[in-house]
Protein backbone atom coordinates (compact mmCIF):
# COMPACT_ATOMS: atom_id res chain seq x y z
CA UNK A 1 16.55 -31.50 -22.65
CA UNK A 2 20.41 -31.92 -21.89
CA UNK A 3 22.89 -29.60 -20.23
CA UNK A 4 26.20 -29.93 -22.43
CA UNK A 5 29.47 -28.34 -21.69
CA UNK A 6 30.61 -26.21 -24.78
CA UNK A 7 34.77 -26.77 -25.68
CA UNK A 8 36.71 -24.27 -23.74
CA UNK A 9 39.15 -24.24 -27.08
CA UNK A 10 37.28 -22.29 -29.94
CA UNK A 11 39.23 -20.89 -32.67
CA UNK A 12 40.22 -17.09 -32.92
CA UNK A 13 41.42 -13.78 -31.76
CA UNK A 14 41.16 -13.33 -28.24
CA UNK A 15 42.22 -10.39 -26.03
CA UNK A 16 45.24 -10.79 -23.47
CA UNK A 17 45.00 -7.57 -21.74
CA UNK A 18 45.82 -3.68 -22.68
CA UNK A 19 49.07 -2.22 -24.12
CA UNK A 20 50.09 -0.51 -21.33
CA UNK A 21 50.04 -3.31 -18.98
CA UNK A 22 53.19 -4.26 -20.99
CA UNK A 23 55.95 -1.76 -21.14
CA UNK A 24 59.06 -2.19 -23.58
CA UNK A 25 61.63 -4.47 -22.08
CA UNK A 26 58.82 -6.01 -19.84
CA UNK A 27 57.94 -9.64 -19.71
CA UNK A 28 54.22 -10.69 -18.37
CA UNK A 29 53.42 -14.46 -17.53
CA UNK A 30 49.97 -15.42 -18.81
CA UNK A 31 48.09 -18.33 -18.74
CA UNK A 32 45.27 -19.68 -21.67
CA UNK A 33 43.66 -22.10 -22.79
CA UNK A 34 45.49 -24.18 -20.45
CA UNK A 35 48.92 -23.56 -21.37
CA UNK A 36 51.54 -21.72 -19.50
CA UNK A 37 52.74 -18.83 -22.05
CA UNK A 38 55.38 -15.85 -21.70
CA UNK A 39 54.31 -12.36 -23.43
CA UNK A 40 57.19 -9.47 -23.91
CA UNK A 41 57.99 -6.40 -25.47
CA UNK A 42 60.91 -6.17 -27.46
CA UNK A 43 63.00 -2.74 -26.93
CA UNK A 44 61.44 -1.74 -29.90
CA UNK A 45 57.84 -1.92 -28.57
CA UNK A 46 57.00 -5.18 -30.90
CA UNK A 47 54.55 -7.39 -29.04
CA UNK A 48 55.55 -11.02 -28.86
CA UNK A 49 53.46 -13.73 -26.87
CA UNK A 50 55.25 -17.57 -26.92
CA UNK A 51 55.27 -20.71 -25.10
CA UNK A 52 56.63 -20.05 -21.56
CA UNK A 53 58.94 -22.88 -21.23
CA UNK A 54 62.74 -22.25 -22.17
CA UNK A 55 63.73 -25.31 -24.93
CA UNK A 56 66.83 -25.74 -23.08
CA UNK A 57 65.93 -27.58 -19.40
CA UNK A 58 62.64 -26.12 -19.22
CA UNK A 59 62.80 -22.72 -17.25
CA UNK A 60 59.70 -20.60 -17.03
CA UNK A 61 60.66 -17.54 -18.83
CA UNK A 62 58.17 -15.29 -17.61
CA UNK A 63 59.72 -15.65 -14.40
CA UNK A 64 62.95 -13.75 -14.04
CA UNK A 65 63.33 -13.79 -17.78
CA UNK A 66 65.00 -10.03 -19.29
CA UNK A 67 64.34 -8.72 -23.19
CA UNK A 68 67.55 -8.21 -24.64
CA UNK A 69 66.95 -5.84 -27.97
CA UNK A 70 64.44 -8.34 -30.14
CA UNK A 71 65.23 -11.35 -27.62
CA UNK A 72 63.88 -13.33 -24.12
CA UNK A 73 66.83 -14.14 -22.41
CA UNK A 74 66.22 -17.49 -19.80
CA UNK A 75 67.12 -16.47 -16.40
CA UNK A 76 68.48 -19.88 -15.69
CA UNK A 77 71.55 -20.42 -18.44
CA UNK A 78 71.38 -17.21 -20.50
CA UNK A 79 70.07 -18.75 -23.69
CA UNK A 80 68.47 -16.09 -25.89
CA UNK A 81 65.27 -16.62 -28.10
CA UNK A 82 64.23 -14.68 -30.59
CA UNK A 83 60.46 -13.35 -31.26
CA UNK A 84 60.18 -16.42 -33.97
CA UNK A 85 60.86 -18.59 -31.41
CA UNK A 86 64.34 -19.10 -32.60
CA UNK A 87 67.45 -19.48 -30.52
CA UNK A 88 69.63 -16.69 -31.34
CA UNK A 89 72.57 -17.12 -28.21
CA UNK A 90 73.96 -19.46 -26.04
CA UNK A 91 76.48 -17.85 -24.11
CA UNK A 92 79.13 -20.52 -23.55
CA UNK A 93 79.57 -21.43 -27.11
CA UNK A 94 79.59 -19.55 -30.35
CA UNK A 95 76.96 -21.94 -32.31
CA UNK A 96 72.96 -21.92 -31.60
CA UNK A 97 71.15 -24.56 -30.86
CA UNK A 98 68.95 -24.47 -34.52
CA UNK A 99 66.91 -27.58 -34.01
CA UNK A 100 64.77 -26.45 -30.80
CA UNK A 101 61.93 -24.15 -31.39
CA UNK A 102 59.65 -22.24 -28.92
CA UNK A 103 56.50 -21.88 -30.04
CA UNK A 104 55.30 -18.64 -31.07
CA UNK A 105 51.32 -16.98 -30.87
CA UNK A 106 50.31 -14.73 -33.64
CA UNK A 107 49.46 -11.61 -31.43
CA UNK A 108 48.17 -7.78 -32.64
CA UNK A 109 47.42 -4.38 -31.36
CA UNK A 110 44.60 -2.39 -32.02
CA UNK A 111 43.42 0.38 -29.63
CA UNK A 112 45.56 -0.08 -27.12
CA UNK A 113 43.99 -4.20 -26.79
CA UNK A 114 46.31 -6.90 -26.72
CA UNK A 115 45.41 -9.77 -28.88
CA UNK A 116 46.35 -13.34 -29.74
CA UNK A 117 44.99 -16.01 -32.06
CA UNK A 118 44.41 -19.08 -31.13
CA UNK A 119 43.82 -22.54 -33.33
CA UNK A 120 44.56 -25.89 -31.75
CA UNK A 121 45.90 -27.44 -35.22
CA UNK A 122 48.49 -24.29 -35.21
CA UNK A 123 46.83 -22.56 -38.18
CA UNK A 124 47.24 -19.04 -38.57
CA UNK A 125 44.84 -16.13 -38.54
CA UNK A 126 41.84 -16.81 -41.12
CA UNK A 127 40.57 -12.98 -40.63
CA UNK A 128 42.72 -9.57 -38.93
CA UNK A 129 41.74 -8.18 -35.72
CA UNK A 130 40.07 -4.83 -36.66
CA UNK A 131 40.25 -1.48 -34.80
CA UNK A 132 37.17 -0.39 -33.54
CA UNK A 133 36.25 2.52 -34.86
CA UNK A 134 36.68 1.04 -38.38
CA UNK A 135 33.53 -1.37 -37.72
CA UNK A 136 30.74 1.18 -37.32
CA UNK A 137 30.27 4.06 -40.29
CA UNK A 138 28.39 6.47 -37.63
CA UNK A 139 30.92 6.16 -34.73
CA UNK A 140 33.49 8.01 -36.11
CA UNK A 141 37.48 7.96 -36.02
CA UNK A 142 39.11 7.34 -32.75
CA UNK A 143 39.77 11.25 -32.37
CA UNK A 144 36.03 11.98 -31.26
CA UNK A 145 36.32 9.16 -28.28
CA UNK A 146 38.49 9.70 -25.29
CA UNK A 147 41.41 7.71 -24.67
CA UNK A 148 40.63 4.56 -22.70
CA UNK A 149 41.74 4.91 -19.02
CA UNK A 150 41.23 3.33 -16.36
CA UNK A 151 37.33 4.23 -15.96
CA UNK A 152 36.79 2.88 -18.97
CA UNK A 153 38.25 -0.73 -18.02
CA UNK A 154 36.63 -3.75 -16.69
CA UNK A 155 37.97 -7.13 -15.75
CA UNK A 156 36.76 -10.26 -14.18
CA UNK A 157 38.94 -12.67 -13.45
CA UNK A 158 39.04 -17.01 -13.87
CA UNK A 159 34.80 -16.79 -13.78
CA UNK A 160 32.81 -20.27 -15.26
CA UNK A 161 31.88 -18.25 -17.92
CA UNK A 162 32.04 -19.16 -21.66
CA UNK A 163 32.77 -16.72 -24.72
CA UNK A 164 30.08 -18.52 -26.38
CA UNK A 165 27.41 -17.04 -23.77
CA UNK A 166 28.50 -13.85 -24.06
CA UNK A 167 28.45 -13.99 -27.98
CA UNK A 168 24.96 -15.43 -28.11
CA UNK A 169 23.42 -11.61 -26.62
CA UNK A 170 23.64 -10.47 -29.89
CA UNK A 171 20.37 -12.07 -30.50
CA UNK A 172 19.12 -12.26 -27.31
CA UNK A 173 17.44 -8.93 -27.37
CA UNK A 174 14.27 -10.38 -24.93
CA UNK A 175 17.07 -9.76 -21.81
CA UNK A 176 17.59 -6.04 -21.97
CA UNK A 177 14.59 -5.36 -20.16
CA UNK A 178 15.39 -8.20 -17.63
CA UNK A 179 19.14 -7.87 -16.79
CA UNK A 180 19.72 -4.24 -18.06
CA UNK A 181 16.34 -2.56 -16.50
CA UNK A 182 15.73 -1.10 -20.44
CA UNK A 183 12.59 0.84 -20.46
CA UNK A 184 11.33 -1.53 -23.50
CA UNK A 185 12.26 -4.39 -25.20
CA UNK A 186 14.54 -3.13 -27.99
CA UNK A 187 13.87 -3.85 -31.41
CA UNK A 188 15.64 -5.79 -34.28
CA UNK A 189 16.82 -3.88 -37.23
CA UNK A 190 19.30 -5.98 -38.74
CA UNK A 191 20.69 -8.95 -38.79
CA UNK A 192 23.80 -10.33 -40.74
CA UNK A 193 26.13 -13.51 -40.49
CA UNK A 194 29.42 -13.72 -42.12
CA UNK A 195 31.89 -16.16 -42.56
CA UNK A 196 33.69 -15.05 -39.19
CA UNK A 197 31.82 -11.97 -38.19
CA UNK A 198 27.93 -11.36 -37.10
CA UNK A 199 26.61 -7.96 -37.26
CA UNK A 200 23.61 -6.90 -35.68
CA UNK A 201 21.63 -3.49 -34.82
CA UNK A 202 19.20 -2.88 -32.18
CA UNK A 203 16.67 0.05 -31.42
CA UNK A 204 15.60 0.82 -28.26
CA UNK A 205 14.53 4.24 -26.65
CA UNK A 206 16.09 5.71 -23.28
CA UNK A 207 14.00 7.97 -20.40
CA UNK A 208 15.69 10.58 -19.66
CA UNK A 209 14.92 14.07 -17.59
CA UNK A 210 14.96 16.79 -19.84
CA UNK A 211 15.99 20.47 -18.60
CA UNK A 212 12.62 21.36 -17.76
CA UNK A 213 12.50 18.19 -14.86
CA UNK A 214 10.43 16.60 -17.30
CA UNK A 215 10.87 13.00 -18.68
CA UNK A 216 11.58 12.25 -22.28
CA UNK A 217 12.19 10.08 -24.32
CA UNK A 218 15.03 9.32 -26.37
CA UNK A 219 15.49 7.71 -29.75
CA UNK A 220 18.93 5.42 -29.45
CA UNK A 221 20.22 2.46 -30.41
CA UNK A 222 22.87 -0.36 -30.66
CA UNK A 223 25.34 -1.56 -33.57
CA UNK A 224 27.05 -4.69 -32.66
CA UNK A 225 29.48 -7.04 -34.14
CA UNK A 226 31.10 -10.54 -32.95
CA UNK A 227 34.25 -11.50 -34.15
CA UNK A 228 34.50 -15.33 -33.78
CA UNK A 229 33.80 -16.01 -30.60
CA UNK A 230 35.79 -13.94 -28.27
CA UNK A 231 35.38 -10.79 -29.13
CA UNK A 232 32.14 -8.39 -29.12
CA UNK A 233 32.20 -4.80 -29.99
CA UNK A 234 29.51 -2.40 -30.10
CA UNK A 235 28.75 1.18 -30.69
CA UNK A 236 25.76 2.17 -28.25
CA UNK A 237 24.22 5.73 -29.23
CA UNK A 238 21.47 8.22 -27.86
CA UNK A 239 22.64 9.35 -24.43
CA UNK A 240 25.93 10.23 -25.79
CA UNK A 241 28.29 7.86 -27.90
CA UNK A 242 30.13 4.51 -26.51
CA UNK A 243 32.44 1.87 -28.28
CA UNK A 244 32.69 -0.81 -26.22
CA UNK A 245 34.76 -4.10 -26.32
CA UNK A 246 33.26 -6.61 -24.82
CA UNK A 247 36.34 -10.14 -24.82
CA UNK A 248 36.11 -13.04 -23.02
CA UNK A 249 39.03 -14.98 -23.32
CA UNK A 250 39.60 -19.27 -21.93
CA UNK A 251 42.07 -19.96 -19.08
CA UNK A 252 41.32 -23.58 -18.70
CA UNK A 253 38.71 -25.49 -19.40
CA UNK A 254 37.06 -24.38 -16.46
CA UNK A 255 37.03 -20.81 -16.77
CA UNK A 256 37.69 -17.69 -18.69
CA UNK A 257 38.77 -13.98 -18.06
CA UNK A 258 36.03 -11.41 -19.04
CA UNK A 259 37.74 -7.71 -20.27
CA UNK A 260 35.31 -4.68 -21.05
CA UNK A 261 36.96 -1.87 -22.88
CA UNK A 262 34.54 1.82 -22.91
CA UNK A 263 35.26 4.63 -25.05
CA UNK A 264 32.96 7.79 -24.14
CA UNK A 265 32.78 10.08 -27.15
CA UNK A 266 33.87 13.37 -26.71
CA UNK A 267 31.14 15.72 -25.95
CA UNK A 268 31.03 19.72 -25.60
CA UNK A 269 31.56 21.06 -22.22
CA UNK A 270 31.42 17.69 -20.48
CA UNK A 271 34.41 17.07 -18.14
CA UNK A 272 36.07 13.66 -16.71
CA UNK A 273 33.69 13.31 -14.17
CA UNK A 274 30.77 13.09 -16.66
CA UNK A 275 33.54 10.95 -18.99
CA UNK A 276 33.70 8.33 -16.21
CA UNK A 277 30.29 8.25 -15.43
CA UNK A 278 29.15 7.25 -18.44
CA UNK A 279 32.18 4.68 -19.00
CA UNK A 280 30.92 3.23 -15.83
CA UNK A 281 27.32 2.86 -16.65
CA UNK A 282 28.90 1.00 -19.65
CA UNK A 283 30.55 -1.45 -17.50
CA UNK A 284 27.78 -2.15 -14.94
CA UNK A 285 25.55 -3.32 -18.03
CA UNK A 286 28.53 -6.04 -18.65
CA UNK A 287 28.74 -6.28 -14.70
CA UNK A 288 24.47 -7.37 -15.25
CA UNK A 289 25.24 -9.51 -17.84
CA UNK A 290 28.20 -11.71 -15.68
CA UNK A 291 25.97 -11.93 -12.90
CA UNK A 292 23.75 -14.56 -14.78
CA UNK A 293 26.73 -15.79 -16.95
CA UNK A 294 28.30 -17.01 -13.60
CA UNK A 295 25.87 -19.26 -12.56
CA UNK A 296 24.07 -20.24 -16.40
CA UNK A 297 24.49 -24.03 -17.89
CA UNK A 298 24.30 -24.55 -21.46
CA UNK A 299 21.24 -26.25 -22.59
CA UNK A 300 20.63 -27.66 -26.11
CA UNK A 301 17.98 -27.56 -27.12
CA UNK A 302 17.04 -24.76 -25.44
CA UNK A 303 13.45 -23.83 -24.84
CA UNK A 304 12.75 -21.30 -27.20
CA UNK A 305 9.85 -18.46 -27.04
CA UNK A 306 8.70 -18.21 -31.05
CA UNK A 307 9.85 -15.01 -31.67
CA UNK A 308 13.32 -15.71 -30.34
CA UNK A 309 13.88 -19.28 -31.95
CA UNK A 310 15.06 -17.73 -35.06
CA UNK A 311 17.84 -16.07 -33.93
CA UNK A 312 19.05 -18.56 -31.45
CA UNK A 313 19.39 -21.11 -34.03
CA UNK A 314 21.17 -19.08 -36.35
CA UNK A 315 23.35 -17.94 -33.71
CA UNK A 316 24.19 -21.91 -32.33
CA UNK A 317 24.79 -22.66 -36.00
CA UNK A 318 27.05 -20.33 -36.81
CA UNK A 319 28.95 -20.41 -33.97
CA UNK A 320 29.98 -23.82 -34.35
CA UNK A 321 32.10 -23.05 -37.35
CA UNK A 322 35.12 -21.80 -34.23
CA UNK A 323 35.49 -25.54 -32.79
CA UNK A 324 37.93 -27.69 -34.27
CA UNK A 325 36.73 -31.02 -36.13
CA UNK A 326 35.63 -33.68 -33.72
CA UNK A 327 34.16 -31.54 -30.93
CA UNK A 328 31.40 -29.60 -33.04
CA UNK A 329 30.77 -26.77 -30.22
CA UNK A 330 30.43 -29.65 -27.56
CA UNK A 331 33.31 -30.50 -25.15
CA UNK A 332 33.81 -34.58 -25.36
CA UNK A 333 35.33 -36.00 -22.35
CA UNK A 334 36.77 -38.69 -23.76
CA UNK A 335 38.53 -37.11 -26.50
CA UNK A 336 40.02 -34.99 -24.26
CA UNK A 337 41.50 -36.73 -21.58
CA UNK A 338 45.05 -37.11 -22.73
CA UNK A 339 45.02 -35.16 -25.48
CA UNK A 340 47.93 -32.22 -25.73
CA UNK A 341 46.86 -30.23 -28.41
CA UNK A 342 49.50 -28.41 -30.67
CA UNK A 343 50.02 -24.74 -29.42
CA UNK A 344 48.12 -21.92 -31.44
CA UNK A 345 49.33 -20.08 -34.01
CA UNK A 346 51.99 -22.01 -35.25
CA UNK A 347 53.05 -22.84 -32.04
């Protein structure tokens, strides 16, 4: 048995916040997967994420940068870029400077999630971001969920957790009684792998105290599906209905920002109060998980109970299809110390 340390830089979409954390004309500095990058929104609400370092003398421009119309302008010598990365102004001279280039992230919107892709050779997007309620048939349109608020948002900030731990609960279905306190071990329905997405459906039964004090029990379940790496959305029915977006997204190669996104369905008669409760009994299952994401070490091969093997080694196989040639799911030291890897998309 080995403990290996999984590459921090898998390939694919990966969620940078929520829409309304970025107002039009605002500028937000972010850091991932160890780069220092600069996200905006144009006057005319367009999303654009790029390399935070100005082309000309190297200014930050998510520090004291303004958006002018489509345009960052660099607090230090005016010098305008456009959201192609492009300069489009320097202020002391009519010409542009057309040789320098900022490099730009492919990002996207869906459900009020911010999104980028990332790809250390600079390809673009193999697959779209989906909304959610376009995944799951039985969920229904976004009009029978609440709009996601602030109950329904979670976020844990620079933990030692990897996205690949998170995406390998889709199989792990031995852990709900464990680290969610499920009444029973749930059971497999499906199972599906794709070329970038996994699907999966569970079926488990909740307790519940019916109107007459007594306790029942529940049929319910769990629709789930990872896309690449970073991103795990579900659709969690029985005691009323929950989308749920679980991302977690590399800041180094040490750590990673964990987001959890809850939509309550709308129910008859049940007010905000009930809304929230629910949303938060969403994120303290999430809140379960991190607790022994924290502090877990990857181990291959694992030790494997019989009926689990199956799906673990589907899962590990898959999976390694969102690491770029030469590190095969496994960080190597030695090929990256001194490496600078081309931005993402395109950058």
């Amino acid at each position: 048995m080995t403990s290996m340390a999984l590459s921090m830089k898998p390939i694919g979409w990966f969620q940078i916040g929520w829409s309304d954390e970025l107002e039009a004309g605002a500028v937000l500095p972010l850091r991932y997967f160890g780069k220092d990058l600069v996200a905006y929104r144009t006057d005319d609400g367009e999303l654009v994420v790029m390399n935070a370092y100005c082309e000309h003398l190297g200014a930050n421009l998510a520090y004291g940068g303004t958006v002018q119309g489509d345009d960052i302008q660099c607090p230090f010598h005016g010098w305008r870029w456009g959201p192609n990365g492009r300069n489009t102004c320097i202020p002391y001279q009519k010409s542009t400077n057309r040789v320098r280039r900022i490099g730009v992230w492919t990002a996207a919107e869906r459900d009020g999630v911010m999104y980028v892709w990332h790809d250390v050779s600079g390809d673009g997007p193999a697959y779209d971001v989906p909304s959610i309620f376009d995944l799951f048939d039985d969920s229904g349109p976004a009009e029978n969920y609440h709009a996601l608020g602030e109950s329904g948002r979670y976020e844990h900030a620079k933990a030692p957790i990897h996205p690949q731990y998170a995406a390998e609960n889709g199989v792990d279905f031995a852990h709900f009684k464990y680290v969610h306190r499920a009444d029973e071990i749930p059971t497999v329905v499906n199972r599906e792998f794709g070329d970038h997405d996994f699907k999966t459906e569970l079926a488990l039964a909740f307790k519940v105290r019916g109107v007459d004090g007594e306790i029942e029990s529940v049929p319910g379940g769990t629709k789930a599906t990872l896309l690449g790496l970073g991103l795990g959305y579900a659709y969690a029915w029985g005691v009323g209905d929950v989308c749920s977006l679980s991302a977690v997204t590399p800041v180094d190669d040490e750590t990673s920002i964990l987001r959890f996104s809850a939509w309550a369905s709308i129910e008859p008669g049940q007010d905000q109060n009930k809304v929230a409760k629910r949303q938060r009994s969403a994120i303290n299952q999430v809140r379960a998980d991190i607790a022994i994401w924290e502090h877990q070490r990857y181990t291959e091969p694992p030790g494997l109970a019989t009926a689990e093997a199956a799906g673990f080694r589907d899962i590990r196989q898959w999976a390694r299809r969102f690491y770029s040639e030469g590190e095969k799911g496994h960080r190597v030291e030695e090929q990256l110390a001194g490496t600078d890897a081309q931005s993402a998309g395109g950058a």
